[in-house]
Structures are given as C-alpha cells and as structure tokens.
Protein backbone atom coordinates (compact mmCIF):
# COMPACT_ATOMS: atom_id res chain seq x y z
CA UNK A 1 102.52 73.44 173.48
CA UNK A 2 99.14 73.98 171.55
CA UNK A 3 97.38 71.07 170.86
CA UNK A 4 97.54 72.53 167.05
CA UNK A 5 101.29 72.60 167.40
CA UNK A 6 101.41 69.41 168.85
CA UNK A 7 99.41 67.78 165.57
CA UNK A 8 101.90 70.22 162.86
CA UNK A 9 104.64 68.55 164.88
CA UNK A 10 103.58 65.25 164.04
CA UNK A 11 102.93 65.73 161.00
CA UNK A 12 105.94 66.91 160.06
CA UNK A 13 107.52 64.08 160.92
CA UNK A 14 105.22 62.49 158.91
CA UNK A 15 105.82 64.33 155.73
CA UNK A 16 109.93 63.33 156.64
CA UNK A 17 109.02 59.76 155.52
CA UNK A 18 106.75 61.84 152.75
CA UNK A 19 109.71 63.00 151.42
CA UNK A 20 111.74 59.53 152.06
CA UNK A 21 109.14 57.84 149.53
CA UNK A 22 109.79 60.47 147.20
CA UNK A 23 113.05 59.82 146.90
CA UNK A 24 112.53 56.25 146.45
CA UNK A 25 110.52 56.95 143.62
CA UNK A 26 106.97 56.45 145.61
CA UNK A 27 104.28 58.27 145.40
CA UNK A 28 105.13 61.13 148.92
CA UNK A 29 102.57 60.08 151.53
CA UNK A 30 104.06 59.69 155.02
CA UNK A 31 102.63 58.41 158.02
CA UNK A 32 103.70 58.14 162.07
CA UNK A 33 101.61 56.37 165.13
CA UNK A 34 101.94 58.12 168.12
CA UNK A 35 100.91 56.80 171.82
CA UNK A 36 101.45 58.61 175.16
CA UNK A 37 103.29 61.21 173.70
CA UNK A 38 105.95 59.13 171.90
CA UNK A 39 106.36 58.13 167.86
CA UNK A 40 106.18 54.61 168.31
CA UNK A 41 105.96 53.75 164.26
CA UNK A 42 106.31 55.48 161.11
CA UNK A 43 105.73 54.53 157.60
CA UNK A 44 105.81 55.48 153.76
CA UNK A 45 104.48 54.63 150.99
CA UNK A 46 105.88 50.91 148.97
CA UNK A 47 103.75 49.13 147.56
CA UNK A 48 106.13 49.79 143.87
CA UNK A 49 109.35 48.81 145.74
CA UNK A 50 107.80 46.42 147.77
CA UNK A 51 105.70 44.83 144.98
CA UNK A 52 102.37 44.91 147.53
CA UNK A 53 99.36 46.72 147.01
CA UNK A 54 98.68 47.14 150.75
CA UNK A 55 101.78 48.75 150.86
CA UNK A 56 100.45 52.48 151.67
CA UNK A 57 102.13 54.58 154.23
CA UNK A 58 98.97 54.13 156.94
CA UNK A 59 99.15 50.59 156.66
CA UNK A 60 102.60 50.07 156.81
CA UNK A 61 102.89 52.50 159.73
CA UNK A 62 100.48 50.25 161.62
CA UNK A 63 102.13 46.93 161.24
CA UNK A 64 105.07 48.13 162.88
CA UNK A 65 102.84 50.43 165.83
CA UNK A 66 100.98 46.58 166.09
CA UNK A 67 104.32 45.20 166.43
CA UNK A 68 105.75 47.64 168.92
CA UNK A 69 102.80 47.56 171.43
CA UNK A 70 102.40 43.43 170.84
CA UNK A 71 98.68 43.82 169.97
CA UNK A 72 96.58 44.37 166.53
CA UNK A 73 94.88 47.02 168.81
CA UNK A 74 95.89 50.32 169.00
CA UNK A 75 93.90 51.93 171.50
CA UNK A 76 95.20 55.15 172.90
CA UNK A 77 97.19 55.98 169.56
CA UNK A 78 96.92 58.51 167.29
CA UNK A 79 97.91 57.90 163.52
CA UNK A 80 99.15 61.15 161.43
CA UNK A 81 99.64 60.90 157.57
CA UNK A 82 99.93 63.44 154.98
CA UNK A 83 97.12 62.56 152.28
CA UNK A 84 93.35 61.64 153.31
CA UNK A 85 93.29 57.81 153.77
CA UNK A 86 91.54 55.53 150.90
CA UNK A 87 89.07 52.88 151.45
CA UNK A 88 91.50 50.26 152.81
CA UNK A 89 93.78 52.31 154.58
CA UNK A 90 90.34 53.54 156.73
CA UNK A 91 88.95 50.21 157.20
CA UNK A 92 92.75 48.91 158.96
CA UNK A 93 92.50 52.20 160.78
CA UNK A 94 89.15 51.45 162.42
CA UNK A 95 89.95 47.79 162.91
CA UNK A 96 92.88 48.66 165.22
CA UNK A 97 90.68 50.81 166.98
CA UNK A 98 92.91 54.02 167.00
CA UNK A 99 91.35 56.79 169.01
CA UNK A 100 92.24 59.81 165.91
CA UNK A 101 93.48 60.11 162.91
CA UNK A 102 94.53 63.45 161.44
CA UNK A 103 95.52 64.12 157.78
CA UNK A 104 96.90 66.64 155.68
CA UNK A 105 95.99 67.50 152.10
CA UNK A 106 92.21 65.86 150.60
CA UNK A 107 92.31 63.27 148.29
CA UNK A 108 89.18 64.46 145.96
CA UNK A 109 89.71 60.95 143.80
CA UNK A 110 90.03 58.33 146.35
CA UNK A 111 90.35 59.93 149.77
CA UNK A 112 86.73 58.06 152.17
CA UNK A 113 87.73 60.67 155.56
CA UNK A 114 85.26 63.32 153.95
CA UNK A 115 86.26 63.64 150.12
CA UNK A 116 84.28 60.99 148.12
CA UNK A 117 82.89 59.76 151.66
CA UNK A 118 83.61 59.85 155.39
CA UNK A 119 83.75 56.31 156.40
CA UNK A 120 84.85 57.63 159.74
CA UNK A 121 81.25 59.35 160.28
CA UNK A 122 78.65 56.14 160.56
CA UNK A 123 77.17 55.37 163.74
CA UNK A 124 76.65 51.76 162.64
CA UNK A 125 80.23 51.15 163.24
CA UNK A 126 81.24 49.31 166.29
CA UNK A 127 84.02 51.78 166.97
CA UNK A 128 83.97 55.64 166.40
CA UNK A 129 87.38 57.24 165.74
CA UNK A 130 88.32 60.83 166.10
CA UNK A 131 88.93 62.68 162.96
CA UNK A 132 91.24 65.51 162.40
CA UNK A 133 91.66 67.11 158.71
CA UNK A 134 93.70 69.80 156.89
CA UNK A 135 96.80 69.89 159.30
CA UNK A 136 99.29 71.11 157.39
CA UNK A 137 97.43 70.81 153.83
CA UNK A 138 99.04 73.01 152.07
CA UNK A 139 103.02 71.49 152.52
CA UNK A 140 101.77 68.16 152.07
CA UNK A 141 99.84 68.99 149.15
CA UNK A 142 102.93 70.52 147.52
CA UNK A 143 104.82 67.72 148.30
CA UNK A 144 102.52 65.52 145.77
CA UNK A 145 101.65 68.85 143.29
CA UNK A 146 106.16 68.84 142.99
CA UNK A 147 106.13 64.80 142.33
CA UNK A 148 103.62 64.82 139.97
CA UNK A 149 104.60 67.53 137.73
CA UNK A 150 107.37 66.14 135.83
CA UNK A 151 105.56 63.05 135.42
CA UNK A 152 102.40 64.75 134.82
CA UNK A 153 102.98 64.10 130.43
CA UNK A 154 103.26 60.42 130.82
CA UNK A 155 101.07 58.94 133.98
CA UNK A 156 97.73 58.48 132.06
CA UNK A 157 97.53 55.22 130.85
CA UNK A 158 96.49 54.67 127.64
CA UNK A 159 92.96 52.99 127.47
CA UNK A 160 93.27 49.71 124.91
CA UNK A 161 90.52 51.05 122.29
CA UNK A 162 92.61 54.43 121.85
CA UNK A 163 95.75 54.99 120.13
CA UNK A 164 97.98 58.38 121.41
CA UNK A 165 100.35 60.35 118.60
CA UNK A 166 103.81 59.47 119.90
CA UNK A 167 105.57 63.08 120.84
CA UNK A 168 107.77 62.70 118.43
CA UNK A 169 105.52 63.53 115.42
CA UNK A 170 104.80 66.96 116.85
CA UNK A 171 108.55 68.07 116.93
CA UNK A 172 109.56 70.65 115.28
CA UNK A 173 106.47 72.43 114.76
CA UNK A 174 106.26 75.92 112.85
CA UNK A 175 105.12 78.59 115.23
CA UNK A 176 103.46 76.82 117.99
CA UNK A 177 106.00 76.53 120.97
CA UNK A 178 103.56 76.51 123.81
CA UNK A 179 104.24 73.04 126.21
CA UNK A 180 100.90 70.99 126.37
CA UNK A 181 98.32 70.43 129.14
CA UNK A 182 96.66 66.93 129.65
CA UNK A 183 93.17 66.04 131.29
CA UNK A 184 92.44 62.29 131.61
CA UNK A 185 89.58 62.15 134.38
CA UNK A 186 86.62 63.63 132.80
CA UNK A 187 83.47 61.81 133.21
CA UNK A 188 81.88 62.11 129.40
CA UNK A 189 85.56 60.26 127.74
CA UNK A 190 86.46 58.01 130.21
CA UNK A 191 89.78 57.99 130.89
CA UNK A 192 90.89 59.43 127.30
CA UNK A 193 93.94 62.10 127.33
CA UNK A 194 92.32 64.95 126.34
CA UNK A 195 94.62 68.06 125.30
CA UNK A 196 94.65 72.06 125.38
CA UNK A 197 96.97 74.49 125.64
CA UNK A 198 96.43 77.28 128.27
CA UNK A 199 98.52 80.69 128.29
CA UNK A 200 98.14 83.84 129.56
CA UNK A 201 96.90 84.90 133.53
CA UNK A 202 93.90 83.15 135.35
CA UNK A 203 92.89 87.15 136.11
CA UNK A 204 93.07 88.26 132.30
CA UNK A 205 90.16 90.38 131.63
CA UNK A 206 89.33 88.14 128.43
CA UNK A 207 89.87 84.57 127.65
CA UNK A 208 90.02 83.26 124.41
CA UNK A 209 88.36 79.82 124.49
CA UNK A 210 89.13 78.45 120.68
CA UNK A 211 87.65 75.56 118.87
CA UNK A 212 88.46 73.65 115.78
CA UNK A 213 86.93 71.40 113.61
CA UNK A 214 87.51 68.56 111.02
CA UNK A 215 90.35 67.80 110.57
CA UNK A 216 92.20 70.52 112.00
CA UNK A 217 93.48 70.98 116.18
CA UNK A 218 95.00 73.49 118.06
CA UNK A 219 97.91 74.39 115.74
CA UNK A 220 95.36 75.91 113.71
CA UNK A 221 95.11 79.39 116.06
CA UNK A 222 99.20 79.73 115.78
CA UNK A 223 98.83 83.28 114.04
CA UNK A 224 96.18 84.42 116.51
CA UNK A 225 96.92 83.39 120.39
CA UNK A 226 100.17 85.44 120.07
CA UNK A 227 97.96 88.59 119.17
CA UNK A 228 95.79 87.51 122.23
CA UNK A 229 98.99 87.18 124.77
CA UNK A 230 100.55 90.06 123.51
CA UNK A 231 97.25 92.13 124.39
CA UNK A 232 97.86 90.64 127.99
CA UNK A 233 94.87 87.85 127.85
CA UNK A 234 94.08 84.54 127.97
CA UNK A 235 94.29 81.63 125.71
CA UNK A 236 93.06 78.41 126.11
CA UNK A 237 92.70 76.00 122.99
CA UNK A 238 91.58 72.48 122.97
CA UNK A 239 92.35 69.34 121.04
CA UNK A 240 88.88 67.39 120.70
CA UNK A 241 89.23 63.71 121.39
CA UNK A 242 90.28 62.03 117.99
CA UNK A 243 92.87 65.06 116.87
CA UNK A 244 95.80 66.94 117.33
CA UNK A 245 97.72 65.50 120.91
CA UNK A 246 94.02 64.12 122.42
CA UNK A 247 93.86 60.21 122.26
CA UNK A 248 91.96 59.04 119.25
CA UNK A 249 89.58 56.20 119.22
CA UNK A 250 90.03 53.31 117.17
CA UNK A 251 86.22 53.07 116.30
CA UNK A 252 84.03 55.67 114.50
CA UNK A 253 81.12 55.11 116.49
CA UNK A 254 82.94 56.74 119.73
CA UNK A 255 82.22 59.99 117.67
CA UNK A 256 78.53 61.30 119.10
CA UNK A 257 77.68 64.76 119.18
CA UNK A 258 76.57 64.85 122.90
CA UNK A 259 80.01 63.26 123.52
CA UNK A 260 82.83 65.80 122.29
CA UNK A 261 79.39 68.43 123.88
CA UNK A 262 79.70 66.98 127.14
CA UNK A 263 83.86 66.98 127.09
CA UNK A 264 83.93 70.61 126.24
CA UNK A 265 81.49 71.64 128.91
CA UNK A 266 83.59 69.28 131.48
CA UNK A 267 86.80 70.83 130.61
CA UNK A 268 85.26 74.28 130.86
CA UNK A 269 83.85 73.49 134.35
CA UNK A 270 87.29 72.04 135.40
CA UNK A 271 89.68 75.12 134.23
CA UNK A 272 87.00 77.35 135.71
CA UNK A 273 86.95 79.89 132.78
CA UNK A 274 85.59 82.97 133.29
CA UNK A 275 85.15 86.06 131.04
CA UNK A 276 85.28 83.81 128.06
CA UNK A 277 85.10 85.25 124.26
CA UNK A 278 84.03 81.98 122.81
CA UNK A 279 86.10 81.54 119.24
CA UNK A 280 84.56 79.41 117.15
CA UNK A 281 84.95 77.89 113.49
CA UNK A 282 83.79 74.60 111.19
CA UNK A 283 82.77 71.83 114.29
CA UNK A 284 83.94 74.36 117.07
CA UNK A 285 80.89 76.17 116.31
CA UNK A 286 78.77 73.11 115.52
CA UNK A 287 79.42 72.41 118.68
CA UNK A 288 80.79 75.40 120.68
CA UNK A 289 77.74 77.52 119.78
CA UNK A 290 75.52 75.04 122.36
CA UNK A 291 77.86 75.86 125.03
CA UNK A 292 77.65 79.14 126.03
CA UNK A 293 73.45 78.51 127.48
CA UNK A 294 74.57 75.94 129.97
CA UNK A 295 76.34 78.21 131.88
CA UNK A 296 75.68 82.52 130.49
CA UNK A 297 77.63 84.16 133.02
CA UNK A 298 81.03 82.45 132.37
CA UNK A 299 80.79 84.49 128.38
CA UNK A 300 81.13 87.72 127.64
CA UNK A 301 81.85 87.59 123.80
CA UNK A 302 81.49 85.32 120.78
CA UNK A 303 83.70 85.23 117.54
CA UNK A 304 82.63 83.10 115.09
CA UNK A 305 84.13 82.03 112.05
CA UNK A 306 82.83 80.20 108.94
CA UNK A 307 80.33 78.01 111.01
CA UNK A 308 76.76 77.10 111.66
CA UNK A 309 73.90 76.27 113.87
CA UNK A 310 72.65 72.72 112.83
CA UNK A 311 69.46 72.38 113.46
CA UNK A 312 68.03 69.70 111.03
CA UNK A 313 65.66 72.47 109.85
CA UNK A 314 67.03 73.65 107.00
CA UNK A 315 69.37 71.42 104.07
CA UNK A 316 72.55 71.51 104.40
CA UNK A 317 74.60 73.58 101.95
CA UNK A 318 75.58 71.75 98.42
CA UNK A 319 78.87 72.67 99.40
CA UNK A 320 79.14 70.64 102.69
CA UNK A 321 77.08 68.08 101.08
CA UNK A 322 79.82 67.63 98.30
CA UNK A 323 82.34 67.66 100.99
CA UNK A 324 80.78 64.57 102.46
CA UNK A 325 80.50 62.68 99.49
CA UNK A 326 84.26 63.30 99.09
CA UNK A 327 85.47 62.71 102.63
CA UNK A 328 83.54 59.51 102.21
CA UNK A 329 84.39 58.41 98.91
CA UNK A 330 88.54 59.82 99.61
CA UNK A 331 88.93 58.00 103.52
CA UNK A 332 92.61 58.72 103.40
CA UNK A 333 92.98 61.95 101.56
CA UNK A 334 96.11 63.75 102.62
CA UNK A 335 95.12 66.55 105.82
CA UNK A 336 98.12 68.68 104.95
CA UNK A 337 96.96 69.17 101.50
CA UNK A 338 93.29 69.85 101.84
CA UNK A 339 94.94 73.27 103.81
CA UNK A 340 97.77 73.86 101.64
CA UNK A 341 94.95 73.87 98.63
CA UNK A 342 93.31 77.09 100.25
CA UNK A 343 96.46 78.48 101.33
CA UNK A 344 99.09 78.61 99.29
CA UNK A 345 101.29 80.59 101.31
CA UNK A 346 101.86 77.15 103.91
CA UNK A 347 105.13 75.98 104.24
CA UNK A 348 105.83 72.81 103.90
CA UNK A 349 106.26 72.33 107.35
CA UNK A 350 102.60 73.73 108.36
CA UNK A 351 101.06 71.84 106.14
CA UNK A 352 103.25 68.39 107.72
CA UNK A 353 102.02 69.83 111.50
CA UNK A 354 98.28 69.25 110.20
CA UNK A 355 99.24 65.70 109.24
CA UNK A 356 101.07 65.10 112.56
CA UNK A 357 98.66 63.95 114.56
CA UNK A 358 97.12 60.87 111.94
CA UNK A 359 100.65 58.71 111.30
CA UNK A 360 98.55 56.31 109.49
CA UNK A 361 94.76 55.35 109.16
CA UNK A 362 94.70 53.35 112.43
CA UNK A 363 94.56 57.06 113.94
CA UNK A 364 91.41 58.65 111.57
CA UNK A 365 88.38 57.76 113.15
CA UNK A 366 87.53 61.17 113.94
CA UNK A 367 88.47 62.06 110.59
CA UNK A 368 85.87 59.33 109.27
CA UNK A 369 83.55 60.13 111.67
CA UNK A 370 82.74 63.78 111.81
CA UNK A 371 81.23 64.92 108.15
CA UNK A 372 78.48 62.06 108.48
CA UNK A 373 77.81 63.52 112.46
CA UNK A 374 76.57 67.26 111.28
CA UNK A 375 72.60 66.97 112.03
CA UNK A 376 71.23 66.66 108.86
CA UNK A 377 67.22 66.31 110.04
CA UNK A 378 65.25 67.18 113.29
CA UNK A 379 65.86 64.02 115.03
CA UNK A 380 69.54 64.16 114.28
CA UNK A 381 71.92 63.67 117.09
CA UNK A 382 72.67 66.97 118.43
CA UNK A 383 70.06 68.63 116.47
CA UNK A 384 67.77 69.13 119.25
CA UNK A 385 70.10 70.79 121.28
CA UNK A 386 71.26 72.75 118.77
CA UNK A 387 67.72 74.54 118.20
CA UNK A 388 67.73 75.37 121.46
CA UNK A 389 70.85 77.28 121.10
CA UNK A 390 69.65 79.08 118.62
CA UNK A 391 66.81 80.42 120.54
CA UNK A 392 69.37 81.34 123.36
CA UNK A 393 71.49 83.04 120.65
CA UNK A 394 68.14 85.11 119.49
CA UNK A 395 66.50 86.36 122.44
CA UNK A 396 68.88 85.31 125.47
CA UNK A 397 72.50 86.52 124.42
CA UNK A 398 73.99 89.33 126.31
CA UNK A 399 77.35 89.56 125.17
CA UNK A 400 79.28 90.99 122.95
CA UNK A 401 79.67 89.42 119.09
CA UNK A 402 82.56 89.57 115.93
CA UNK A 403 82.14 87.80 112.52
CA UNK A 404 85.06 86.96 110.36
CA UNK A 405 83.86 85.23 106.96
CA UNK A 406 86.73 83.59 104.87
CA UNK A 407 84.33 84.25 101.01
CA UNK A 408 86.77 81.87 99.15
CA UNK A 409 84.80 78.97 101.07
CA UNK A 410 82.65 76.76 99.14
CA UNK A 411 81.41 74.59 102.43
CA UNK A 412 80.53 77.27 105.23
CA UNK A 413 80.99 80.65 102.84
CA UNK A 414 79.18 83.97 103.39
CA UNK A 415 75.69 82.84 102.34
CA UNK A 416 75.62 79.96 105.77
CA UNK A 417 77.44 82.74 107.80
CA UNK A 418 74.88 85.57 106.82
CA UNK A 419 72.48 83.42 107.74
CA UNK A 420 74.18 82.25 111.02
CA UNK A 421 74.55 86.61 111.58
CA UNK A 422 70.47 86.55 111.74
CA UNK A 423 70.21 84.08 114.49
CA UNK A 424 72.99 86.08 116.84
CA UNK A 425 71.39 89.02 118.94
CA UNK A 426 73.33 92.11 118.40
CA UNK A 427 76.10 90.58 115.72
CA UNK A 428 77.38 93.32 113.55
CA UNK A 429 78.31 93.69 110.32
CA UNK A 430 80.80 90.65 109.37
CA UNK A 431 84.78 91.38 108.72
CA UNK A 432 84.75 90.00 105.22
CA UNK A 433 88.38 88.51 103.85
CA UNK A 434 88.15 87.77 100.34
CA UNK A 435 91.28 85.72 99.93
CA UNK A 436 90.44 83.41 103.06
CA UNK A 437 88.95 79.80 102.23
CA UNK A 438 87.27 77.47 105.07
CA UNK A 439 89.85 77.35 107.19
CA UNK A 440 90.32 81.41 107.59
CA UNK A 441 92.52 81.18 110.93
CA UNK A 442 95.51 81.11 108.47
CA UNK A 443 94.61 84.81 107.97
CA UNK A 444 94.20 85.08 111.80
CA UNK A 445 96.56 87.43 112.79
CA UNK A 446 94.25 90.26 111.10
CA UNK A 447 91.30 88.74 112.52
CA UNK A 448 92.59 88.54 116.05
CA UNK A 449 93.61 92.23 116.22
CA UNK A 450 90.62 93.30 115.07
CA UNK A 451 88.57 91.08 117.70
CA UNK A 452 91.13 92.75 120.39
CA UNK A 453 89.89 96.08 119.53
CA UNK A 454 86.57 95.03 119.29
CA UNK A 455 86.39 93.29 122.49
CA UNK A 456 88.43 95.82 124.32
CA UNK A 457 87.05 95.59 128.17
C-alpha cells in the first residue's frame, strides 16, 4: 500500500465518526490517532452534546490516544481529521508533540494549518510537526456542504441592533416563487443577513445583476427575471441591508453611502459574477452606477432605469426635493400605496408584498434613512465617488447600454434620465413608456424583452 492510500484509509475512518457526529446533530468533523500502524483513538465532534467548548473532534481524539499510550505525549502518532484544525485544536496538537497531522477539506474562516494561518510553519516553535493537507477534500467537504444546507436559512444569528422580517410575512407572495439565498460574513455589514436571489446557470452568457431602491426590494423585478430565465440567463437580485428579507438596522445612521457601496461590491466579488448587464433603477443606480469602475471586465452591459449620477454638482430635481420633504414630514406613509398610486393595475396582494418586509416602524430605518442620503453638494457622502463614475461612464465604458424611462415620473422623469443618457458613452436612444411612473419595473416584462434582444450575445 501507497503511502497516499494509507492516509485516504485513515481518513476514512475518520470521516466514519464524521458522519457519527452528524447524526448526533454535531457539526461532521471526525478525527482518528494512529501509532505503529494501529488506530489507537478516534473522536468526533461534542462540544453541543457534551456542553464543552473544547469538545472538537481533534481534541477529543487525543484525550483518549493520551489515555491509551499513558502519556500527554504522543510521539510517533499521526492524527487524521476531516476539516483543517482551528487555533486550539493546533496548539493541543503541537503540545502532544505528534509527528503529522493530515486534514481533509480547508477551513477558509477559522482553519490556522494554512487557511487564515499555518501555525504549524514557525521555526520559533519548540517542536515542528509534519503537515499533510487536502486528503480526501472533496468527501469531507461534502460531508459539511450536505449538513449545512438545510440549516443554511436559520444559522446566522441575528446581531442585537438588527431586527429580521419573520418568514412568515413573505408567504404567499404574487409571482415571486424563487427560494432565497443568505450572506452573513461580509466584511462592510458585519455580520448582517444580507439577501438575493440567484437563478439561472453560473455559464449563462449574460447575468442580470438588478438593483432597487427606496423603498422597494427584490420583488420589484417579478415581471422581468422570468423574461431573463426564459432567454436561458442569469438572474441575480439583491435585497440591500434595511429591505425586503436583508436584516434591517434599528438606527438610521447605519445608512452611509460607502456602506450599502461596499456590500454590493463584496457580494459581487463573493458570487464571482461575470458577464454582468448591470440593471439599475432609483438607489440601484445611485449606487450601482459606481460599481461597474472597480472592477470593468466583470460588465458587459448596463440598463438603467429612471436613475441618476449624484454628484453634488448640479440641484437636485424639485421633484425629488418634494419627495424628501414628504418622506420626512409622512415617516410612516403606507409602502404598498405609494406603488399602487402609480400603478393601478396592482393587486392587492402586490401592493401587501411591498409592505412585507416593514411589520411596523421598528423595521424603517432604511426607509427614514435613504431620501436625506442622495448627495446633495460636493462634499456629500458618496458624492465624490460618484463623479468619478461619471467620468468612467464618459470616456472609459466599453459595454453595451439600454434606457427605459417611465415619463409619468415626477422624481427621476425623462428630463434627469436625458441628462443621465449624456454622461453614458454609446447609450442610445431611450425606450420611452408613457404610462410608467418611478417605479417602471411594473411594466418590466416589455422592458426586459426588449433588453434581451438588445443585449443578444
């Protein structure tokens, strides 16, 4: 026998106590000692049934290896367990003394045998153990990916300054029957839930990457992704933190521009998207139109929709001015109203999914927060960046571009949009739909099959 069969022998027998914590409703790491040949100790992971933090499947592996051999060193053993070792799990490994270690799958969050650090690598330490990685990565990896998914909806904790929409007020919902996606772990939010929805192939030939604004979320591209999927693409929609399924801050001041900036351009990074046709409309253009210069090559297209570039160079429109005033002056006007009034068509249950996510005005920060945040002057927040976005947009763009202008709105109408056509390198003539108010994606089924044909690859 191999050496290499010799360690994917172990380790199997390592991933059978992997798949003994499993079943005891542990998280499935496995572990097994081996000296001179023999499995002298093996070990999962406790530390919920066992109430005891130390309780990992390393550690408990070597209290029972210490015990066999009647010595806290364990020279002349070999530990195997199925997921990179942690801090503390390391340091007990290199106080026994073992001569190797070999793991399975990489821990990128906590694992210290070459993920976040190799504590196994520094000369300094009095003892120098042999280290062995990616034996068998794959199974065990599965092994956690298969735990982890049906718990995936409910393991983020909830941070104490955020509230989270219970499921329950998004059942039922008209038209939108795609299951969510979660992201809790990126950097700019802190441990906030952050949602999206993501259909269609990782190879499409176009993504859709669409953006709401205030006060809207994801539900607000229902007519459109099923033009996109249809055409055999893919869709990935957002919910910024403070709407739709995303956690929502209790305080206003959470709200900064570079904030929800910084969370977009994370969550872009982390899905990897590539041949992007940015969609954009109200605050996903506010924002979303600073995106696309950080990183060119992932964007190939650009459809924007009753939006602008704020730069705090020119007044903002009387229109969104007037908004303001009222948002300010009307903190708990009614969300499912403010669309049904431009669209009279809404049933009543659309117009209750736009109210679903604020089930009272504990859950509105973002709501309060957002008409006061559009950069008014030069030294606005997000104003700066936002100028330089427009000079990537005039001389730097190299993609494709589609204009849909809803002339029934009296806050980003066809005057802010012809203006917004100027600053885009190569924009054609707008699609013009003179029944559509602000929020025009509830004519988006038109819009969407004419961006199809105009972004055909």
């Amino acid at each position: 026998m191999t050496s290499e069969e010799r360690d994917a022998h172990w380790m199997g027998l390592a991933l059978d106590q992997a798949r003994l914590a499993a079943e005891a409703g542990e998280v499935p790491v496995g572990a097994v000692v081996v000296k001179d040949g023999q499995v002298i100790a093996t070990g999962r992971n406790a530390p919920i049934n066992s109430q005891d933090p130390t309780a990992h499947a390393e550690v408990v592996a070597l209290r029972e290896a210490a015990r066999v051999v009647g010595n806290y060193r364990l020279e002349g053993c070999s530990l195997y367990v199925t997921l990179e070792p942690c801090a503390m799990c390391s340091g007990a490994m290199l106080h026994a003394r073992l001569d190797r270690v070999v793991y399975g799958a990489a821990d990128a969050r906590t694992g210290v045998a070459g993920s976040v650090l190799n504590l196994f690598s520094h000369p300094q330490l009095n003892h120098q153990t042999q280290l062995t990685s990616g034996v068998m990565a794959e199974a065990c990896g599965q092994l956690l990916k298969d735990f982890f998914k049906p718990r995936r909806l409910n393991i983020e904790p909830l941070r104490e300054d955020a509230l989270r929409t219970p499921d329950s007020a998004f059942a039922n919902l008209p038209d939108y029957p795609w299951p969510p996606h979660f992201v809790s772990d990126l950097p700019s939010i802190q441990g906030l839930r952050l949602h999206y929805l993501d259909e269609g192939s990782v190879e499409a030939d176009v993504t859709w990457l669409c953006l709401h604004g205030n006060p809207a979320w994801s539900f607000l591209y229902r007519k459109m992704i099923p033009v996109w999927l249809a055409a055999g693409h893919r869709v990935v929609a957002p919910d910024l933190i403070g709407f739709g399924k995303s956690d929502k801050p209790k305080k206003d001041n959470f709200h900064r521009f570079d904030t929800h900036r910084q969370s977009l351009l994370e969550l872009i990074e982390r899905l990897d998207l590539q041949r992007v046709v940015l969609v954009v409309q109200d605050w996903g253009g506010i924002l979303g139109l600073t995106l696309p210069m950080a990183a060119p090559d992932r964007y190939q297209g650009l459809l924007a929709m009753n939006t602008l570039l704020a730069t705090g160079e020119a007044p903002l429109s009387p229109g969104f001015l007037a908004w303001r005033e009222w948002c300010k002056s009307q903190p708990l006007f009614d969300v499912g109203k403010l669309f049904a009034r431009g669209n009279r068509e809404m049933s009543d249950l659309e117009t209750q999914a736009y109210n679903a996510p604020f089930p009272d005005k504990g859950f509105r920060a973002a709501l309060r927060a957002f008409p006061p945040m559009v950069p008014e002057f030069p030294d606005s927040d997000g104003a700066a960046i936002a100028r330089q976005a427009q000079m990537f947009w005039r001389n730097e763009w190299q993609g494709q571009s589609f204009m849909a202008i809803g002339q029934k709105d009296p806050v980003l109408g066809e005057p802010v949009m012809r203006q917004l056509k100027t600053q885009i390198r190569g924009c054609p003539e707008p699609m013009v739909l003179p029944h559509a108010g602000h929020f025009v994606q509830e004519q988006g089924q038109a819009i969407a099959e004419a961006a199809v044909r105009h972004f055909r690859p």
